[in-house]
C-alpha atoms as a PDB file:
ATOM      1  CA  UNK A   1       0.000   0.000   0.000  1.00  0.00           C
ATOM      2  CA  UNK A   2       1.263   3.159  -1.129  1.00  0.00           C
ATOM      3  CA  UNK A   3       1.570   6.204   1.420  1.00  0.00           C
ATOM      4  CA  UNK A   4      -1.003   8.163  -0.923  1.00  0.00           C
ATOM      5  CA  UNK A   5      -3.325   5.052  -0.210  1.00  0.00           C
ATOM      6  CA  UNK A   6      -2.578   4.513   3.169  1.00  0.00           C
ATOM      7  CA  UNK A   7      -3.377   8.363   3.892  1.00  0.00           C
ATOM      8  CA  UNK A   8      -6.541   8.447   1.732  1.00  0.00           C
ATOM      9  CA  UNK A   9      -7.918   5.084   3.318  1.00  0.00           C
ATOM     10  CA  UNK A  10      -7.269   6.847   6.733  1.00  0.00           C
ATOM     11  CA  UNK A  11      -9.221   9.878   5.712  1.00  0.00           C
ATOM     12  CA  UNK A  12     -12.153   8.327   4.224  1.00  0.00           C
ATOM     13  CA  UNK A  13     -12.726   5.164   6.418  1.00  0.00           C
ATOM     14  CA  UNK A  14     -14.736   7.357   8.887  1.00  0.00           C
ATOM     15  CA  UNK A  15     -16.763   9.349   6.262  1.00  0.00           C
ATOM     16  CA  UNK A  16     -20.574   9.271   6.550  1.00  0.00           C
ATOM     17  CA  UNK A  17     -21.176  12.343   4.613  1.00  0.00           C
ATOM     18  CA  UNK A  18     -19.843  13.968   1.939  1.00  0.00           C
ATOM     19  CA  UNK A  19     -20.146  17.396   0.536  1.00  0.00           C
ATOM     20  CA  UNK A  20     -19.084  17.931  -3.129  1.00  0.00           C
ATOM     21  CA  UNK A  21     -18.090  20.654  -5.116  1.00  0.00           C
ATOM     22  CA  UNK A  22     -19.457  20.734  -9.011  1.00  0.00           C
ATOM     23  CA  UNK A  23     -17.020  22.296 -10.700  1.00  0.00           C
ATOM     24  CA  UNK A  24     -13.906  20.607 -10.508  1.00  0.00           C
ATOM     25  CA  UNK A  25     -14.604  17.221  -8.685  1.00  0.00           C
ATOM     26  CA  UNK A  26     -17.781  16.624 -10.585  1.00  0.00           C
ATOM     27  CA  UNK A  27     -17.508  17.843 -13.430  1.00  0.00           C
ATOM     28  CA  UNK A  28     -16.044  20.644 -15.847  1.00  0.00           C
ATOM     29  CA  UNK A  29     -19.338  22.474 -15.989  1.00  0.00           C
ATOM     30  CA  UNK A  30     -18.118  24.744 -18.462  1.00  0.00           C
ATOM     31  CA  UNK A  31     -16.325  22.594 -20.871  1.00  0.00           C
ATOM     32  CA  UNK A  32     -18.686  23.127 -24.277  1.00  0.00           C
ATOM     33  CA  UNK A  33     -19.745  26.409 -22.736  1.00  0.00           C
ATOM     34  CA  UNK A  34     -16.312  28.110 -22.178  1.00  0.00           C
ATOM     35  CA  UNK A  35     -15.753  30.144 -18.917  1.00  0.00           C
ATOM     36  CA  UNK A  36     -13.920  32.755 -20.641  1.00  0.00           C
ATOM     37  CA  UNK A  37     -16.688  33.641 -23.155  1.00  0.00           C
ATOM     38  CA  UNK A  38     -19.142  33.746 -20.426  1.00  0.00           C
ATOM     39  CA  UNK A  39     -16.730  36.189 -18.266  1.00  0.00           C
ATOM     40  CA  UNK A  40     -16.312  38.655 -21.803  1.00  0.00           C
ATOM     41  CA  UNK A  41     -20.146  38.184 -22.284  1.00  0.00           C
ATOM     42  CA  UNK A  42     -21.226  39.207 -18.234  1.00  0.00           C
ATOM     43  CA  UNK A  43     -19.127  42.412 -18.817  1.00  0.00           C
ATOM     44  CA  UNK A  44     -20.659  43.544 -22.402  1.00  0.00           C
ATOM     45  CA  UNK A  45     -23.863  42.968 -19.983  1.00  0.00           C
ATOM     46  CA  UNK A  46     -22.350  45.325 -17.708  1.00  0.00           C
ATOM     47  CA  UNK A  47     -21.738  47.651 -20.332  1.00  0.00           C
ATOM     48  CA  UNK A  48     -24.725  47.361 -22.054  1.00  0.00           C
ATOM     49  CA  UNK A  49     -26.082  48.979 -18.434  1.00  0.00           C
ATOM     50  CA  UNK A  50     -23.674  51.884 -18.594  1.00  0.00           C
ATOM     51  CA  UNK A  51     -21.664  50.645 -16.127  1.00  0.00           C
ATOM     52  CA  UNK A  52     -18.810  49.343 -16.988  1.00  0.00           C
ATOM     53  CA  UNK A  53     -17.325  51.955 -15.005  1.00  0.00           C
ATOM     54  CA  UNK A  54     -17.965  50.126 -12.350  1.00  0.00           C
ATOM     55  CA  UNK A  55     -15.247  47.298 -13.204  1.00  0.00           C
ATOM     56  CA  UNK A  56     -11.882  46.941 -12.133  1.00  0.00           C
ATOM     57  CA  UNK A  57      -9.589  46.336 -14.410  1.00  0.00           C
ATOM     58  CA  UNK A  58      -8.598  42.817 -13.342  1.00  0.00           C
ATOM     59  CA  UNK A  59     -12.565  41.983 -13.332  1.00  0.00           C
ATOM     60  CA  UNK A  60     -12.572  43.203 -17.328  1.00  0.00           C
ATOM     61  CA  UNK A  61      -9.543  40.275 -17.744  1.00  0.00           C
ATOM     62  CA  UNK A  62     -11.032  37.353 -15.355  1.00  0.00           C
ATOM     63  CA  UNK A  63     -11.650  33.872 -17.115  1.00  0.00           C
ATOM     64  CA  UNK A  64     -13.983  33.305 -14.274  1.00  0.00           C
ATOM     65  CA  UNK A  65     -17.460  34.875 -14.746  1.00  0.00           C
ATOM     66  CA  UNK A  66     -17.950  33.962 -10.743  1.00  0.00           C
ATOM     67  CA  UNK A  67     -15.104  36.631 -10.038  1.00  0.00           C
ATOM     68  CA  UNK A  68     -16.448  38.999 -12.109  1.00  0.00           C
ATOM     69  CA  UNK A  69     -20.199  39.030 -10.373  1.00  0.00           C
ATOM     70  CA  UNK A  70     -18.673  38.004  -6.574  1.00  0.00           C
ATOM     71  CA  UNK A  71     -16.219  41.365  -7.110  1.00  0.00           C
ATOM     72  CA  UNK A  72     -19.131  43.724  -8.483  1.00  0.00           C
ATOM     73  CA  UNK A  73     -21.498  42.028  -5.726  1.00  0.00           C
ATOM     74  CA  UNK A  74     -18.990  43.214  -3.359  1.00  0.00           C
ATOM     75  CA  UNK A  75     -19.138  47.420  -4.211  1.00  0.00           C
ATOM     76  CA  UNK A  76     -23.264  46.766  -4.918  1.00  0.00           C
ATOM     77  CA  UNK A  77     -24.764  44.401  -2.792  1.00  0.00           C
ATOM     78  CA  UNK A  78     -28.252  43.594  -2.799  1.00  0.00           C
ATOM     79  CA  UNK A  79     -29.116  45.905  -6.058  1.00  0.00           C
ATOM     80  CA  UNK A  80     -31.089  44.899  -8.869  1.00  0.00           C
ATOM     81  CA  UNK A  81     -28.324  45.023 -10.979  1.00  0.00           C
ATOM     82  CA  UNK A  82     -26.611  42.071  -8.844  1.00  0.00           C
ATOM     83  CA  UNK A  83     -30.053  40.199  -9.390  1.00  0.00           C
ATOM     84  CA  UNK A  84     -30.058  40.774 -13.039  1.00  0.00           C
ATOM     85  CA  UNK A  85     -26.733  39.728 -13.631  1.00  0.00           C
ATOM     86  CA  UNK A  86     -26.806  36.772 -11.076  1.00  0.00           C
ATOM     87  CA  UNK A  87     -30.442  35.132 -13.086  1.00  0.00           C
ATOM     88  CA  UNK A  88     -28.003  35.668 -16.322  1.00  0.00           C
ATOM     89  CA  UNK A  89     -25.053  33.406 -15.376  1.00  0.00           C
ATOM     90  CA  UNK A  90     -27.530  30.978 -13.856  1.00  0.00           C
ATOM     91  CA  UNK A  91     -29.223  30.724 -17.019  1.00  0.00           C
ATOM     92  CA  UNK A  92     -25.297  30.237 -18.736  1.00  0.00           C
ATOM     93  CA  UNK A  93     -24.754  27.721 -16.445  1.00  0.00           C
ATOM     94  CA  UNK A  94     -27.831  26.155 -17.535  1.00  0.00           C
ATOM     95  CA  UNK A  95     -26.533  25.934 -21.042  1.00  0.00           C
ATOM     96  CA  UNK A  96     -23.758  24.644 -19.907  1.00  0.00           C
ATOM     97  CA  UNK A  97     -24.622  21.869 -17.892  1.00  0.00           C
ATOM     98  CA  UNK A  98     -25.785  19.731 -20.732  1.00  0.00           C
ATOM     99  CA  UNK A  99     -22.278  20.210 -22.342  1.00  0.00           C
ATOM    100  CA  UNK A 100     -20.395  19.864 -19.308  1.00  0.00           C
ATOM    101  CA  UNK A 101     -17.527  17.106 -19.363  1.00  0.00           C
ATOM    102  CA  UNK A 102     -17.770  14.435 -16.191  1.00  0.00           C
ATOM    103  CA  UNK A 103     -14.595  14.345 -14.462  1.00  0.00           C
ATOM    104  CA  UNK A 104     -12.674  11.283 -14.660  1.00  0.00           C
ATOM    105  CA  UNK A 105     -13.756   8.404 -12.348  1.00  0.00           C
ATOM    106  CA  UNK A 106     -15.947  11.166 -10.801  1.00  0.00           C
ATOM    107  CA  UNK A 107     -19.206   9.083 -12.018  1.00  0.00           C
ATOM    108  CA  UNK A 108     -18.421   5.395 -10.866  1.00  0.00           C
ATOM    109  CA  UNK A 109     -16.932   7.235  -7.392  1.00  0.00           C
ATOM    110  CA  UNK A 110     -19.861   8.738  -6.812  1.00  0.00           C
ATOM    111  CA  UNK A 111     -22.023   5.764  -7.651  1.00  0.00           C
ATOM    112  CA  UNK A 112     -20.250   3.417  -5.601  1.00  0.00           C
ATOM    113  CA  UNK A 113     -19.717   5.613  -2.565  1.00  0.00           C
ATOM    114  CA  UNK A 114     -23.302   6.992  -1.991  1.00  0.00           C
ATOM    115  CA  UNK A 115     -23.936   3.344  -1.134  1.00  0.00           C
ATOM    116  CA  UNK A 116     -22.002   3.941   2.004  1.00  0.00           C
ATOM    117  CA  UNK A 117     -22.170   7.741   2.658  1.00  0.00           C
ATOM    118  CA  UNK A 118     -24.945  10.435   2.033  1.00  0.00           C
ATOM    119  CA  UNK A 119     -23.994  13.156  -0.273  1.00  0.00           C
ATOM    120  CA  UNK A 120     -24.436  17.059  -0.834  1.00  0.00           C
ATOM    121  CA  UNK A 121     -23.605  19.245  -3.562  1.00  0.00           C
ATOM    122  CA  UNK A 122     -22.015  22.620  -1.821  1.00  0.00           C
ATOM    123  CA  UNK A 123     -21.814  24.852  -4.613  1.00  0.00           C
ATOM    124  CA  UNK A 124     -21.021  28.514  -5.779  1.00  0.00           C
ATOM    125  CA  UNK A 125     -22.509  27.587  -9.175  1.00  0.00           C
ATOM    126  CA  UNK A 126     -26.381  27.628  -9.357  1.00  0.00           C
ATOM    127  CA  UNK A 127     -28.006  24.803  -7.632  1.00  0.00           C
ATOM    128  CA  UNK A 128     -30.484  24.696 -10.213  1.00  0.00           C
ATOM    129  CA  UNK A 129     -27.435  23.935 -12.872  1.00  0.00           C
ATOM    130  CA  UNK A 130     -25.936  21.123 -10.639  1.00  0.00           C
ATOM    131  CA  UNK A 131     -29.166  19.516 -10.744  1.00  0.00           C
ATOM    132  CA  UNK A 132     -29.305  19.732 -14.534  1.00  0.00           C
ATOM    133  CA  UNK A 133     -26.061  18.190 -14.350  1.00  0.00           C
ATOM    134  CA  UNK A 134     -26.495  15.443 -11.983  1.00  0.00           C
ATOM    135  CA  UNK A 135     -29.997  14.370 -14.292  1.00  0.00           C
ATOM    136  CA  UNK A 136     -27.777  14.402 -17.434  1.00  0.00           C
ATOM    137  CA  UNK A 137     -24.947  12.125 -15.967  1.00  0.00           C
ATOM    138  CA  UNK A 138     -28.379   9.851 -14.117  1.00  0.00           C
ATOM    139  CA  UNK A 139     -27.170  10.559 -10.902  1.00  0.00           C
ATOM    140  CA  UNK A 140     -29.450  12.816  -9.300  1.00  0.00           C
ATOM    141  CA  UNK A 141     -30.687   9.874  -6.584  1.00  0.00           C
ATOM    142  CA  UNK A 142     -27.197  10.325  -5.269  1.00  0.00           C
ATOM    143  CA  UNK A 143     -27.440  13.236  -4.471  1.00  0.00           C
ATOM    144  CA  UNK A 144     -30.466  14.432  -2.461  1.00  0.00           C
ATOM    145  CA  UNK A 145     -29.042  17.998  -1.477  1.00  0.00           C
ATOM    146  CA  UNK A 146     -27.961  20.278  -3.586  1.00  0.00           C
ATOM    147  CA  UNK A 147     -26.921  24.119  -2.003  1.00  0.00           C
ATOM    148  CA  UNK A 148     -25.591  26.703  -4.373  1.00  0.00           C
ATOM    149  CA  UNK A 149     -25.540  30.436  -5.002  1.00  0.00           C
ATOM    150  CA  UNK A 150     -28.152  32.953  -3.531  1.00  0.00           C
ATOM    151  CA  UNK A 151     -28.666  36.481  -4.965  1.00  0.00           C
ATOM    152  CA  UNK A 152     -26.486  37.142  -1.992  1.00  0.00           C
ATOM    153  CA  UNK A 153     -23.181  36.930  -2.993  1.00  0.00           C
ATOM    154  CA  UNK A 154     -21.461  37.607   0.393  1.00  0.00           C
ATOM    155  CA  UNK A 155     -22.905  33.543   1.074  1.00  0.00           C
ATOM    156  CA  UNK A 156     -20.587  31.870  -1.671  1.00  0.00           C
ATOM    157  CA  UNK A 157     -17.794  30.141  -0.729  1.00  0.00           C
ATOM    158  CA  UNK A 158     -15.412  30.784   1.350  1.00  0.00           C
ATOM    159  CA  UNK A 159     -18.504  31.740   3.184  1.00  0.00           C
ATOM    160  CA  UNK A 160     -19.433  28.121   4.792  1.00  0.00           C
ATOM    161  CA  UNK A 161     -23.313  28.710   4.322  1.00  0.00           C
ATOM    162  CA  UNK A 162     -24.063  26.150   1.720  1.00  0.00           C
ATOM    163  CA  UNK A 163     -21.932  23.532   3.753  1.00  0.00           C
ATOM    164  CA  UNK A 164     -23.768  24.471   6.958  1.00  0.00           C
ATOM    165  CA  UNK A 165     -27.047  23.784   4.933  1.00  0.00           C
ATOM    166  CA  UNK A 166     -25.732  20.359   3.822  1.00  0.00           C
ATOM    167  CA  UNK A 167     -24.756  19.310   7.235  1.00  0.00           C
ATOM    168  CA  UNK A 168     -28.111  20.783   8.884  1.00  0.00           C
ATOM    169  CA  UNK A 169     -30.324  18.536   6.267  1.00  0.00           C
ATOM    170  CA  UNK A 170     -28.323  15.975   6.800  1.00  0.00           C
ATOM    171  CA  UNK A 171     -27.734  15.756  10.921  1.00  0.00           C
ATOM    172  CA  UNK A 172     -24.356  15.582   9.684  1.00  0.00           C
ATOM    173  CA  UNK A 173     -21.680  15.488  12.779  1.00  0.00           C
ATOM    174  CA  UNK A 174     -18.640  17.461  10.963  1.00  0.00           C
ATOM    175  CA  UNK A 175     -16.063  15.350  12.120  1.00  0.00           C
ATOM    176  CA  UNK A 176     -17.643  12.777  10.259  1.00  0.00           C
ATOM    177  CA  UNK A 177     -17.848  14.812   7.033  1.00  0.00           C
ATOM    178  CA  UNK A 178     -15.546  15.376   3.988  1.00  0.00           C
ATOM    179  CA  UNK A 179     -15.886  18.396   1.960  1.00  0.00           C
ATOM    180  CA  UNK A 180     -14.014  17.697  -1.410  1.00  0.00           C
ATOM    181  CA  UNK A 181     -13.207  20.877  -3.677  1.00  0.00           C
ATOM    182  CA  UNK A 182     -10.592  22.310  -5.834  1.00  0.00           C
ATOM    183  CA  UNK A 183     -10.174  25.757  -4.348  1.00  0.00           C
ATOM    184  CA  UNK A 184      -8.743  27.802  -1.740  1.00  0.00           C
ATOM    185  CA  UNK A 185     -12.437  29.295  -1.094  1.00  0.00           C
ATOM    186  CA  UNK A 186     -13.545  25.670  -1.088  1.00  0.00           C
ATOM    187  CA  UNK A 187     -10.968  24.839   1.968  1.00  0.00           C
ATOM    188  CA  UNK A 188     -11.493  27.869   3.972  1.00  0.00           C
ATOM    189  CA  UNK A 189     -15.094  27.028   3.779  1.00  0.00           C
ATOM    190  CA  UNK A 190     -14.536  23.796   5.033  1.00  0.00           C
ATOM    191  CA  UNK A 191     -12.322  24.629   7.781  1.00  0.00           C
ATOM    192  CA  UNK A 192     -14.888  27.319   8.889  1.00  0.00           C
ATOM    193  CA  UNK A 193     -17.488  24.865   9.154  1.00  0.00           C
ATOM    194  CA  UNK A 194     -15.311  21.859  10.709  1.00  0.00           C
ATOM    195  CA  UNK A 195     -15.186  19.912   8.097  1.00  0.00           C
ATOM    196  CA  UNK A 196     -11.884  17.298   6.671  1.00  0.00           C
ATOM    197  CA  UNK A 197     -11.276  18.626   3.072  1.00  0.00           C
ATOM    198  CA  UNK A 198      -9.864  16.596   0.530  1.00  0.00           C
ATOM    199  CA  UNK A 199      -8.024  18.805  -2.248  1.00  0.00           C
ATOM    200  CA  UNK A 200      -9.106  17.861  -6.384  1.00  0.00           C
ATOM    201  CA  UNK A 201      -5.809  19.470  -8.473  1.00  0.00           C
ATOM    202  CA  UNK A 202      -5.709  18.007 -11.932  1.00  0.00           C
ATOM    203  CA  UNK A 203      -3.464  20.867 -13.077  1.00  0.00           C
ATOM    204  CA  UNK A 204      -0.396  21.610 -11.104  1.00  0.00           C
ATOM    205  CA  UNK A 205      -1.806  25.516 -10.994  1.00  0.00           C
ATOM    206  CA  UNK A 206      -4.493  24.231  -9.087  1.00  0.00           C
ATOM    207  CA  UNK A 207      -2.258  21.896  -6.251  1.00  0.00           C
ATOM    208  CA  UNK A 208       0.252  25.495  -6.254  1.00  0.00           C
ATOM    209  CA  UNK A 209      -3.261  27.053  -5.075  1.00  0.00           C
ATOM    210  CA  UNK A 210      -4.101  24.706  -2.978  1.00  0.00           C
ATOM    211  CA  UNK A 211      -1.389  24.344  -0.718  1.00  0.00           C
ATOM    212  CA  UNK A 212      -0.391  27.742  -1.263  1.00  0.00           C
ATOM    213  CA  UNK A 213      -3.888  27.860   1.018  1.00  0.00           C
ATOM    214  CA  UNK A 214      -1.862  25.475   3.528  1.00  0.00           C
ATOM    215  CA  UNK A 215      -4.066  22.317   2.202  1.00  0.00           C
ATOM    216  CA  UNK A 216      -1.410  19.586   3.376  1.00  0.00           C
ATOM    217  CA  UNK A 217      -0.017  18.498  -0.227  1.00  0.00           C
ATOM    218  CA  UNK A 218      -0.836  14.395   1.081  1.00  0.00           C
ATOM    219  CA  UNK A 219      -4.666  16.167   1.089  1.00  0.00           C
ATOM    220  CA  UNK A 220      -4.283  16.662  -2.070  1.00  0.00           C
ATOM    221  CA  UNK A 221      -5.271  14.492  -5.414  1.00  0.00           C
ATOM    222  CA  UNK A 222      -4.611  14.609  -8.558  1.00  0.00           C
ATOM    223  CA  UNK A 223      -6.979  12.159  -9.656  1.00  0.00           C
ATOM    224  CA  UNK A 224     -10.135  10.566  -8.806  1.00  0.00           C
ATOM    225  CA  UNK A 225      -8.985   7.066  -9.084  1.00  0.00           C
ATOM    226  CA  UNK A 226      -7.032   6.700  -5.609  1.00  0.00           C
ATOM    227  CA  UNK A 227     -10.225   7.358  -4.019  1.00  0.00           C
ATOM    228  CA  UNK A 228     -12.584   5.529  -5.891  1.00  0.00           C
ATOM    229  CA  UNK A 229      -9.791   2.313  -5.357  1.00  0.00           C
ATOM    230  CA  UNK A 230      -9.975   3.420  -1.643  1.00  0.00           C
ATOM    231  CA  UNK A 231     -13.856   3.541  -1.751  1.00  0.00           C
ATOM    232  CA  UNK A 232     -14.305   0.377  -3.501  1.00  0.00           C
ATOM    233  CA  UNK A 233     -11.728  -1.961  -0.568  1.00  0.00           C
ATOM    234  CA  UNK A 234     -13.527  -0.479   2.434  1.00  0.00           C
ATOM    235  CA  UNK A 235     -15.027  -2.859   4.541  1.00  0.00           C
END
Protein backbone atom coordinates (compact mmCIF):
# COMPACT_ATOMS: atom_id res chain seq x y z
CA UNK A 1 0.00 0.00 0.00
CA UNK A 2 1.26 3.16 -1.13
CA UNK A 3 1.57 6.20 1.42
CA UNK A 4 -1.00 8.16 -0.92
CA UNK A 5 -3.33 5.05 -0.21
CA UNK A 6 -2.58 4.51 3.17
CA UNK A 7 -3.38 8.36 3.89
CA UNK A 8 -6.54 8.45 1.73
CA UNK A 9 -7.92 5.08 3.32
CA UNK A 10 -7.27 6.85 6.73
CA UNK A 11 -9.22 9.88 5.71
CA UNK A 12 -12.15 8.33 4.22
CA UNK A 13 -12.73 5.16 6.42
CA UNK A 14 -14.74 7.36 8.89
CA UNK A 15 -16.76 9.35 6.26
CA UNK A 16 -20.57 9.27 6.55
CA UNK A 17 -21.18 12.34 4.61
CA UNK A 18 -19.84 13.97 1.94
CA UNK A 19 -20.15 17.40 0.54
CA UNK A 20 -19.08 17.93 -3.13
CA UNK A 21 -18.09 20.65 -5.12
CA UNK A 22 -19.46 20.73 -9.01
CA UNK A 23 -17.02 22.30 -10.70
CA UNK A 24 -13.91 20.61 -10.51
CA UNK A 25 -14.60 17.22 -8.68
CA UNK A 26 -17.78 16.62 -10.58
CA UNK A 27 -17.51 17.84 -13.43
CA UNK A 28 -16.04 20.64 -15.85
CA UNK A 29 -19.34 22.47 -15.99
CA UNK A 30 -18.12 24.74 -18.46
CA UNK A 31 -16.32 22.59 -20.87
CA UNK A 32 -18.69 23.13 -24.28
CA UNK A 33 -19.74 26.41 -22.74
CA UNK A 34 -16.31 28.11 -22.18
CA UNK A 35 -15.75 30.14 -18.92
CA UNK A 36 -13.92 32.75 -20.64
CA UNK A 37 -16.69 33.64 -23.15
CA UNK A 38 -19.14 33.75 -20.43
CA UNK A 39 -16.73 36.19 -18.27
CA UNK A 40 -16.31 38.65 -21.80
CA UNK A 41 -20.15 38.18 -22.28
CA UNK A 42 -21.23 39.21 -18.23
CA UNK A 43 -19.13 42.41 -18.82
CA UNK A 44 -20.66 43.54 -22.40
CA UNK A 45 -23.86 42.97 -19.98
CA UNK A 46 -22.35 45.33 -17.71
CA UNK A 47 -21.74 47.65 -20.33
CA UNK A 48 -24.72 47.36 -22.05
CA UNK A 49 -26.08 48.98 -18.43
CA UNK A 50 -23.67 51.88 -18.59
CA UNK A 51 -21.66 50.64 -16.13
CA UNK A 52 -18.81 49.34 -16.99
CA UNK A 53 -17.33 51.95 -15.00
CA UNK A 54 -17.97 50.13 -12.35
CA UNK A 55 -15.25 47.30 -13.20
CA UNK A 56 -11.88 46.94 -12.13
CA UNK A 57 -9.59 46.34 -14.41
CA UNK A 58 -8.60 42.82 -13.34
CA UNK A 59 -12.57 41.98 -13.33
CA UNK A 60 -12.57 43.20 -17.33
CA UNK A 61 -9.54 40.27 -17.74
CA UNK A 62 -11.03 37.35 -15.36
CA UNK A 63 -11.65 33.87 -17.12
CA UNK A 64 -13.98 33.31 -14.27
CA UNK A 65 -17.46 34.88 -14.75
CA UNK A 66 -17.95 33.96 -10.74
CA UNK A 67 -15.10 36.63 -10.04
CA UNK A 68 -16.45 39.00 -12.11
CA UNK A 69 -20.20 39.03 -10.37
CA UNK A 70 -18.67 38.00 -6.57
CA UNK A 71 -16.22 41.37 -7.11
CA UNK A 72 -19.13 43.72 -8.48
CA UNK A 73 -21.50 42.03 -5.73
CA UNK A 74 -18.99 43.21 -3.36
CA UNK A 75 -19.14 47.42 -4.21
CA UNK A 76 -23.26 46.77 -4.92
CA UNK A 77 -24.76 44.40 -2.79
CA UNK A 78 -28.25 43.59 -2.80
CA UNK A 79 -29.12 45.91 -6.06
CA UNK A 80 -31.09 44.90 -8.87
CA UNK A 81 -28.32 45.02 -10.98
CA UNK A 82 -26.61 42.07 -8.84
CA UNK A 83 -30.05 40.20 -9.39
CA UNK A 84 -30.06 40.77 -13.04
CA UNK A 85 -26.73 39.73 -13.63
CA UNK A 86 -26.81 36.77 -11.08
CA UNK A 87 -30.44 35.13 -13.09
CA UNK A 88 -28.00 35.67 -16.32
CA UNK A 89 -25.05 33.41 -15.38
CA UNK A 90 -27.53 30.98 -13.86
CA UNK A 91 -29.22 30.72 -17.02
CA UNK A 92 -25.30 30.24 -18.74
CA UNK A 93 -24.75 27.72 -16.44
CA UNK A 94 -27.83 26.15 -17.54
CA UNK A 95 -26.53 25.93 -21.04
CA UNK A 96 -23.76 24.64 -19.91
CA UNK A 97 -24.62 21.87 -17.89
CA UNK A 98 -25.79 19.73 -20.73
CA UNK A 99 -22.28 20.21 -22.34
CA UNK A 100 -20.40 19.86 -19.31
CA UNK A 101 -17.53 17.11 -19.36
CA UNK A 102 -17.77 14.43 -16.19
CA UNK A 103 -14.59 14.35 -14.46
CA UNK A 104 -12.67 11.28 -14.66
CA UNK A 105 -13.76 8.40 -12.35
CA UNK A 106 -15.95 11.17 -10.80
CA UNK A 107 -19.21 9.08 -12.02
CA UNK A 108 -18.42 5.39 -10.87
CA UNK A 109 -16.93 7.24 -7.39
CA UNK A 110 -19.86 8.74 -6.81
CA UNK A 111 -22.02 5.76 -7.65
CA UNK A 112 -20.25 3.42 -5.60
CA UNK A 113 -19.72 5.61 -2.57
CA UNK A 114 -23.30 6.99 -1.99
CA UNK A 115 -23.94 3.34 -1.13
CA UNK A 116 -22.00 3.94 2.00
CA UNK A 117 -22.17 7.74 2.66
CA UNK A 118 -24.95 10.44 2.03
CA UNK A 119 -23.99 13.16 -0.27
CA UNK A 120 -24.44 17.06 -0.83
CA UNK A 121 -23.61 19.24 -3.56
CA UNK A 122 -22.01 22.62 -1.82
CA UNK A 123 -21.81 24.85 -4.61
CA UNK A 124 -21.02 28.51 -5.78
CA UNK A 125 -22.51 27.59 -9.17
CA UNK A 126 -26.38 27.63 -9.36
CA UNK A 127 -28.01 24.80 -7.63
CA UNK A 128 -30.48 24.70 -10.21
CA UNK A 129 -27.44 23.93 -12.87
CA UNK A 130 -25.94 21.12 -10.64
CA UNK A 131 -29.17 19.52 -10.74
CA UNK A 132 -29.31 19.73 -14.53
CA UNK A 133 -26.06 18.19 -14.35
CA UNK A 134 -26.50 15.44 -11.98
CA UNK A 135 -30.00 14.37 -14.29
CA UNK A 136 -27.78 14.40 -17.43
CA UNK A 137 -24.95 12.13 -15.97
CA UNK A 138 -28.38 9.85 -14.12
CA UNK A 139 -27.17 10.56 -10.90
CA UNK A 140 -29.45 12.82 -9.30
CA UNK A 141 -30.69 9.87 -6.58
CA UNK A 142 -27.20 10.33 -5.27
CA UNK A 143 -27.44 13.24 -4.47
CA UNK A 144 -30.47 14.43 -2.46
CA UNK A 145 -29.04 18.00 -1.48
CA UNK A 146 -27.96 20.28 -3.59
CA UNK A 147 -26.92 24.12 -2.00
CA UNK A 148 -25.59 26.70 -4.37
CA UNK A 149 -25.54 30.44 -5.00
CA UNK A 150 -28.15 32.95 -3.53
CA UNK A 151 -28.67 36.48 -4.96
CA UNK A 152 -26.49 37.14 -1.99
CA UNK A 153 -23.18 36.93 -2.99
CA UNK A 154 -21.46 37.61 0.39
CA UNK A 155 -22.90 33.54 1.07
CA UNK A 156 -20.59 31.87 -1.67
CA UNK A 157 -17.79 30.14 -0.73
CA UNK A 158 -15.41 30.78 1.35
CA UNK A 159 -18.50 31.74 3.18
CA UNK A 160 -19.43 28.12 4.79
CA UNK A 161 -23.31 28.71 4.32
CA UNK A 162 -24.06 26.15 1.72
CA UNK A 163 -21.93 23.53 3.75
CA UNK A 164 -23.77 24.47 6.96
CA UNK A 165 -27.05 23.78 4.93
CA UNK A 166 -25.73 20.36 3.82
CA UNK A 167 -24.76 19.31 7.23
CA UNK A 168 -28.11 20.78 8.88
CA UNK A 169 -30.32 18.54 6.27
CA UNK A 170 -28.32 15.97 6.80
CA UNK A 171 -27.73 15.76 10.92
CA UNK A 172 -24.36 15.58 9.68
CA UNK A 173 -21.68 15.49 12.78
CA UNK A 174 -18.64 17.46 10.96
CA UNK A 175 -16.06 15.35 12.12
CA UNK A 176 -17.64 12.78 10.26
CA UNK A 177 -17.85 14.81 7.03
CA UNK A 178 -15.55 15.38 3.99
CA UNK A 179 -15.89 18.40 1.96
CA UNK A 180 -14.01 17.70 -1.41
CA UNK A 181 -13.21 20.88 -3.68
CA UNK A 182 -10.59 22.31 -5.83
CA UNK A 183 -10.17 25.76 -4.35
CA UNK A 184 -8.74 27.80 -1.74
CA UNK A 185 -12.44 29.29 -1.09
CA UNK A 186 -13.54 25.67 -1.09
CA UNK A 187 -10.97 24.84 1.97
CA UNK A 188 -11.49 27.87 3.97
CA UNK A 189 -15.09 27.03 3.78
CA UNK A 190 -14.54 23.80 5.03
CA UNK A 191 -12.32 24.63 7.78
CA UNK A 192 -14.89 27.32 8.89
CA UNK A 193 -17.49 24.87 9.15
CA UNK A 194 -15.31 21.86 10.71
CA UNK A 195 -15.19 19.91 8.10
CA UNK A 196 -11.88 17.30 6.67
CA UNK A 197 -11.28 18.63 3.07
CA UNK A 198 -9.86 16.60 0.53
CA UNK A 199 -8.02 18.81 -2.25
CA UNK A 200 -9.11 17.86 -6.38
CA UNK A 201 -5.81 19.47 -8.47
CA UNK A 202 -5.71 18.01 -11.93
CA UNK A 203 -3.46 20.87 -13.08
CA UNK A 204 -0.40 21.61 -11.10
CA UNK A 205 -1.81 25.52 -10.99
CA UNK A 206 -4.49 24.23 -9.09
CA UNK A 207 -2.26 21.90 -6.25
CA UNK A 208 0.25 25.50 -6.25
CA UNK A 209 -3.26 27.05 -5.08
CA UNK A 210 -4.10 24.71 -2.98
CA UNK A 211 -1.39 24.34 -0.72
CA UNK A 212 -0.39 27.74 -1.26
CA UNK A 213 -3.89 27.86 1.02
CA UNK A 214 -1.86 25.48 3.53
CA UNK A 215 -4.07 22.32 2.20
CA UNK A 216 -1.41 19.59 3.38
CA UNK A 217 -0.02 18.50 -0.23
CA UNK A 218 -0.84 14.40 1.08
CA UNK A 219 -4.67 16.17 1.09
CA UNK A 220 -4.28 16.66 -2.07
CA UNK A 221 -5.27 14.49 -5.41
CA UNK A 222 -4.61 14.61 -8.56
CA UNK A 223 -6.98 12.16 -9.66
CA UNK A 224 -10.14 10.57 -8.81
CA UNK A 225 -8.98 7.07 -9.08
CA UNK A 226 -7.03 6.70 -5.61
CA UNK A 227 -10.22 7.36 -4.02
CA UNK A 228 -12.58 5.53 -5.89
CA UNK A 229 -9.79 2.31 -5.36
CA UNK A 230 -9.98 3.42 -1.64
CA UNK A 231 -13.86 3.54 -1.75
CA UNK A 232 -14.30 0.38 -3.50
CA UNK A 233 -11.73 -1.96 -0.57
CA UNK A 234 -13.53 -0.48 2.43
CA UNK A 235 -15.03 -2.86 4.54
Amino acid sequence: MTVETETLRELITPVRFVLWDLDGPICRLFFGHPSHQVAVDLVRQIERRGLGGKLTERERRDPDPLAVLRGLGRRHPSSDLIADLEEWLTQQELVAAPKAFPTPYADPLIRTWSNRARFAVTTNNSALAATRYLDTRGLTGCFPYVYGRTRNLDLMKPHPHTLRQALSAMGADPSLTLMIGDTPTDFEAAEQAGVPFLGYARRQEKRDALKAAHVPPHRIVSSMKPVLDVVKKRD
